[in-house]
Protein backbone atom coordinates (compact mmCIF):
# COMPACT_ATOMS: atom_id res chain seq x y z
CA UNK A 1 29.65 1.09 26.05
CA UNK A 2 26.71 3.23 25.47
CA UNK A 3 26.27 6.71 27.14
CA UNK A 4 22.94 7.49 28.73
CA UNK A 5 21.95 11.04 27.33
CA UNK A 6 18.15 12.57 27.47
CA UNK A 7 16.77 15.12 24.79
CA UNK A 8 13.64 17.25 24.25
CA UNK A 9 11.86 16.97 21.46
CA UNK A 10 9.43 19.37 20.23
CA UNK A 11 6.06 17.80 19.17
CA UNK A 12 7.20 17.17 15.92
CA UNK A 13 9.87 15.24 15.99
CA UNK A 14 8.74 13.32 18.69
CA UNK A 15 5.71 12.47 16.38
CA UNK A 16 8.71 11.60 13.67
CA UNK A 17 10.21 9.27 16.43
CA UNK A 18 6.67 7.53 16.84
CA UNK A 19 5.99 7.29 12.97
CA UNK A 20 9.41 5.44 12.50
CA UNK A 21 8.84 3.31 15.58
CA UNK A 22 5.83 2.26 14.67
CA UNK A 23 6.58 1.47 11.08
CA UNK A 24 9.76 -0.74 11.67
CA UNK A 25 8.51 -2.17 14.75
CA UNK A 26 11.39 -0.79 17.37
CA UNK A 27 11.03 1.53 20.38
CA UNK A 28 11.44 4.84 19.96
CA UNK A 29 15.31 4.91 21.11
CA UNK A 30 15.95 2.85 18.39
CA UNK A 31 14.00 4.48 15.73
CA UNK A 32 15.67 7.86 17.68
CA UNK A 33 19.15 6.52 16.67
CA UNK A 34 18.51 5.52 13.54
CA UNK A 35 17.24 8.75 12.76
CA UNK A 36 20.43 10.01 14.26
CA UNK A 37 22.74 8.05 12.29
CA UNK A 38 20.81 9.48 8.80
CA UNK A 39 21.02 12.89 9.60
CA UNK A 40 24.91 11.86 10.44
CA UNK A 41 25.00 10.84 6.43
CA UNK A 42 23.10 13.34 5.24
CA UNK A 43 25.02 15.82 6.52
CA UNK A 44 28.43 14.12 5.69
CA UNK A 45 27.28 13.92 1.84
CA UNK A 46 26.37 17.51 1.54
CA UNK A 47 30.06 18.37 3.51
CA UNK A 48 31.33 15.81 0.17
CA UNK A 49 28.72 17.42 -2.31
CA UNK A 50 30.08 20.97 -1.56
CA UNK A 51 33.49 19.55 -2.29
CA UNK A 52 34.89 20.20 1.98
CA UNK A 53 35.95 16.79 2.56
CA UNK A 54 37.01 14.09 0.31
CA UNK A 55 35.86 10.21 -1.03
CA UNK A 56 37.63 8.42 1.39
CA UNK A 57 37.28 10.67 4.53
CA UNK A 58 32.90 10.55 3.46
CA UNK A 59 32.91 6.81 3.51
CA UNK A 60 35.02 6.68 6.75
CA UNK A 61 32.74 9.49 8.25
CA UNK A 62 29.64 7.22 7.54
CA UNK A 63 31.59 3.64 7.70
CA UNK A 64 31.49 2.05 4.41
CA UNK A 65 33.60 1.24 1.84
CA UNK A 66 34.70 3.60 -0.94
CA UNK A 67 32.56 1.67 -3.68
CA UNK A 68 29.31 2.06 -1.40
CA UNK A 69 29.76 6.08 -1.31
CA UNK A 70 29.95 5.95 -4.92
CA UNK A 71 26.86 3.49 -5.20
CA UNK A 72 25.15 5.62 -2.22
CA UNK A 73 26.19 9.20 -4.36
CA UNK A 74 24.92 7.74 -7.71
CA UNK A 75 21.21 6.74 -5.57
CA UNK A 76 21.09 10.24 -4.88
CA UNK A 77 22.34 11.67 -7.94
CA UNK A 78 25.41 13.80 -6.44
CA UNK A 79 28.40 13.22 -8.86
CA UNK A 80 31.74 11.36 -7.94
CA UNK A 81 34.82 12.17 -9.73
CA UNK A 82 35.14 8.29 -10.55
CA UNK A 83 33.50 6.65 -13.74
């Protein structure tokens, strides 16, 4: 079940809220989450790029598999200690 919460948003990332809802064609609560749920794997690949949590615990933190981290680290050129 979903929790109601409200936020303010300065004028900026409102107008990033807008931008994304207009160019995928959601409302802004969805284009809000799913700029949520980036910033969630951004930040969860830097924790793995500055070597505080490990392969497995990144792609449980973001929900993938193992082989999709490594895929998703070689997109973004951060290195993996698997060849």
């Amino acid at each position: 079940m979903a929790e109601i919460v409200s936020f303010r948003f300065k004028p900026h990332e409102l107008e990033h809220i807008k931008k994304l809802s207009t160019a995928k064609h959601v409302d802004k609560t969805a284009a809000a989450r799913e700029l949520i749920e980036y910033g969630w794997i951004y930040y969860i690949l830097g924790q793995y790029r500055e070597g505080k949590i490990s392969l497995g615990r990144t792609a449980e933190e973001i929900h993938v598999s193992i082989s999709e981290v490594i895929d998703l680290l070689a997109d973004l050129g951060i290195r993996s200690p698997i060849t």
